[in-house]
C-alpha atoms as a PDB file:
ATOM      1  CA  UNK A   1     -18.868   4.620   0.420  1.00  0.00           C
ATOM      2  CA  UNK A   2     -15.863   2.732   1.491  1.00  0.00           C
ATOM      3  CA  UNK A   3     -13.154   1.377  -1.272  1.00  0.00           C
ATOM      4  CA  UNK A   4     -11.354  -1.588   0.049  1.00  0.00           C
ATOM      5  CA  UNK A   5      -8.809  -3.463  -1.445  1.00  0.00           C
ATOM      6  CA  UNK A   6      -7.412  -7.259  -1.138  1.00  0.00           C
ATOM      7  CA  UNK A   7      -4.205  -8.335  -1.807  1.00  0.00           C
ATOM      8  CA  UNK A   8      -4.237 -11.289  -4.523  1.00  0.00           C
ATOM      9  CA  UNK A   9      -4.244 -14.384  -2.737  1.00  0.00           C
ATOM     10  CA  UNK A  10      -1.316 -15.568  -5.581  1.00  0.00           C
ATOM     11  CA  UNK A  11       0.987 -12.901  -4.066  1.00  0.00           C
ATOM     12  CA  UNK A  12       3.864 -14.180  -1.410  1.00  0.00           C
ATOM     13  CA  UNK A  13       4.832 -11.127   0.960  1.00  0.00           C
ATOM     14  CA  UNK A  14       6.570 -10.107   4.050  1.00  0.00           C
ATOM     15  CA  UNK A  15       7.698  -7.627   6.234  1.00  0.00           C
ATOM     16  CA  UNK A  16      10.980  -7.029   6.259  1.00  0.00           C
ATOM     17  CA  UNK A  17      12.679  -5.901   9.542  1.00  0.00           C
ATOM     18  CA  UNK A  18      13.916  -2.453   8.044  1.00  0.00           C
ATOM     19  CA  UNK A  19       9.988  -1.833   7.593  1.00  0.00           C
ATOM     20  CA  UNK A  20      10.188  -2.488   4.052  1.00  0.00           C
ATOM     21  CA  UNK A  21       7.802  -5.095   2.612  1.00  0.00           C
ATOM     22  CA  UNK A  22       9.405  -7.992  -0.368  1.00  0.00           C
ATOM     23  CA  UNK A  23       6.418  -8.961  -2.544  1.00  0.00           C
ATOM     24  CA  UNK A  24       6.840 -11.998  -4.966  1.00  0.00           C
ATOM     25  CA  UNK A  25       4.113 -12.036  -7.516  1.00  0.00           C
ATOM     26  CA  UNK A  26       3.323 -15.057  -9.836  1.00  0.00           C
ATOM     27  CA  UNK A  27       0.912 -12.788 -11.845  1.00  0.00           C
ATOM     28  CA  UNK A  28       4.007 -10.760 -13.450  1.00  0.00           C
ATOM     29  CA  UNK A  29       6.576 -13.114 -12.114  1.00  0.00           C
ATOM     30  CA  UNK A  30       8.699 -10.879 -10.664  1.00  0.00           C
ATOM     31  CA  UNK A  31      10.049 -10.243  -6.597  1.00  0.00           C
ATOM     32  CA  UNK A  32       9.125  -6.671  -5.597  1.00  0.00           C
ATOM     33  CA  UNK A  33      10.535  -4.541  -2.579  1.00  0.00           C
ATOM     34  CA  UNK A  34       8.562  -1.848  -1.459  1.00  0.00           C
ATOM     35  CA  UNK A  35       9.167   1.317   0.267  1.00  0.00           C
ATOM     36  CA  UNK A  36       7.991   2.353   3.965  1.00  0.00           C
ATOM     37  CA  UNK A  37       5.196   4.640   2.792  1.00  0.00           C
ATOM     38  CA  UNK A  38       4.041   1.964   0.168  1.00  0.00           C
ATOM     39  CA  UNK A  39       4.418  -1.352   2.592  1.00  0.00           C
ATOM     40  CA  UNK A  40       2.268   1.099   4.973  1.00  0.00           C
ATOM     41  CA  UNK A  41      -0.561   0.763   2.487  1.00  0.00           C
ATOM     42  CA  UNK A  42       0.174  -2.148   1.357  1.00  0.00           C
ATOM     43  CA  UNK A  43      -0.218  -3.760   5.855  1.00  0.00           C
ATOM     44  CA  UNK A  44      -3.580  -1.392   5.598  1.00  0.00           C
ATOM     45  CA  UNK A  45      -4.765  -3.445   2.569  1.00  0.00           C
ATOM     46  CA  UNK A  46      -3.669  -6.699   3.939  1.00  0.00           C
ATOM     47  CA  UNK A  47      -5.431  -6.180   7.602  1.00  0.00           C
ATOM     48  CA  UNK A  48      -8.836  -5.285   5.484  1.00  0.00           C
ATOM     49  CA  UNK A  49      -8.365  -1.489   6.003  1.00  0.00           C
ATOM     50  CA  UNK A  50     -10.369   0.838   4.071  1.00  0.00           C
ATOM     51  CA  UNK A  51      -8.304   3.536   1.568  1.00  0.00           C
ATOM     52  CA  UNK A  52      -9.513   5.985   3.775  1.00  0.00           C
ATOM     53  CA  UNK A  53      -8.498   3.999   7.022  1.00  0.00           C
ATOM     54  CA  UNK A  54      -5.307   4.037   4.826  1.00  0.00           C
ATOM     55  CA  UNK A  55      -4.803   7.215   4.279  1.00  0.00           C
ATOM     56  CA  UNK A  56      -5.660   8.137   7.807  1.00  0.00           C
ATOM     57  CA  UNK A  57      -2.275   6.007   8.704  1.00  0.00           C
ATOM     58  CA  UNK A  58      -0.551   7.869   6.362  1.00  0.00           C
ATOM     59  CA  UNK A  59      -1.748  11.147   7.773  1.00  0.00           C
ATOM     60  CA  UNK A  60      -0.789  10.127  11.167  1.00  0.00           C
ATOM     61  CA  UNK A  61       2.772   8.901  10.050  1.00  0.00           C
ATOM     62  CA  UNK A  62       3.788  11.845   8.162  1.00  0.00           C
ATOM     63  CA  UNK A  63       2.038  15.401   8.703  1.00  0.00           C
ATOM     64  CA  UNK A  64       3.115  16.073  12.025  1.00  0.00           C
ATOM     65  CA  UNK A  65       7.111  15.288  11.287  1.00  0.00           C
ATOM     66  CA  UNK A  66       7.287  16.678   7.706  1.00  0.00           C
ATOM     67  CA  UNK A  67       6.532  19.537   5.337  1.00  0.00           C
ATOM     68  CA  UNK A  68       4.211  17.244   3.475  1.00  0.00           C
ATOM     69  CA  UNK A  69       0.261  17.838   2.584  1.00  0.00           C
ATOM     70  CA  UNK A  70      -2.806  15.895   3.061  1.00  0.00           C
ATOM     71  CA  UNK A  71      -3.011  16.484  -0.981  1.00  0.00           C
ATOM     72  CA  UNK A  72       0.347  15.251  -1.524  1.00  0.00           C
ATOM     73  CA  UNK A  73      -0.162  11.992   0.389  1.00  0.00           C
ATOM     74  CA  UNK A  74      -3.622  11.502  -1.527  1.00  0.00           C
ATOM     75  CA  UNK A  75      -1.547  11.922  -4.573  1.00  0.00           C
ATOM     76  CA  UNK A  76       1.061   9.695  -3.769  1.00  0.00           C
ATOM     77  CA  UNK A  77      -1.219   6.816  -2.150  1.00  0.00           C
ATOM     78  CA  UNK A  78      -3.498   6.644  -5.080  1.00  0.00           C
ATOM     79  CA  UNK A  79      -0.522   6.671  -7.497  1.00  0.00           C
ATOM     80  CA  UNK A  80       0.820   3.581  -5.336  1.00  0.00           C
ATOM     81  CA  UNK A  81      -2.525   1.954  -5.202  1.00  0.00           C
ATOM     82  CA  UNK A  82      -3.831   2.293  -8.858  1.00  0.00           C
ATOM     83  CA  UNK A  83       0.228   0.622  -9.415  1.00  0.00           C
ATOM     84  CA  UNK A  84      -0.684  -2.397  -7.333  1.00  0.00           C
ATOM     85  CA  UNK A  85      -3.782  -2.475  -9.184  1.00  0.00           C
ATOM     86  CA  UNK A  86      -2.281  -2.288 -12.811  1.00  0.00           C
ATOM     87  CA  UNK A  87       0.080  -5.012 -11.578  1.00  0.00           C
ATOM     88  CA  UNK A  88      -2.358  -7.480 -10.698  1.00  0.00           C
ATOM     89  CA  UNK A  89      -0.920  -7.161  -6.417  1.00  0.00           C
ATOM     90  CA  UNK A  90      -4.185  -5.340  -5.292  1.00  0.00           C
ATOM     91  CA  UNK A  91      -7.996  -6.551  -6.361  1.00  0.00           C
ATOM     92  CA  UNK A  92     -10.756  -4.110  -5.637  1.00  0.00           C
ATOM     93  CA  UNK A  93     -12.563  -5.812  -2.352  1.00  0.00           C
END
């Protein structure tokens, strides 16, 4: 089964030109700027990717340039995602 995730629809983003994404979040009132890996997940989630369509990306991004793992990227993604979760940016979808 699928796990998608949806970006709170209180949550003001957007892309930066560096590839960075700015997030300002009424729900812990606070502006956020995210990394390229994390504003990779965070696009996925916003164009109604699934985590594994997510991860996918991230595969695709960073495996064939870097001495990174697939476990390593699951690792990091789901410590980003359950973060946007805790914060109140991602809802389970």
């Amino acid at each position: 089964m699928s796990v998608f995730f949806k970006i709170n629809s209180s949550v003001a983003w957007r892309k930066m030109s560096d590839g960075t994404v700015t997030i300002v979040s009424p729900v812990n009132e606070k502006m956020i700027s995210i990394n390229k890996s994390a504003s990779l997940i965070w696009e996925g989630a916003a164009s109604g990717k699934s985590k594994e369509q997510i991860l996918e990306l991230l595969y695709s991004k960073y495996l064939p340039q870097s001495e990174l793992t697939k476990d390593i990227l699951d690792e990091d993604a789901e410590e980003i995602i359950n973060l946007f979760i805790s914060k109140g940016l991602f809802l389970l979808g």
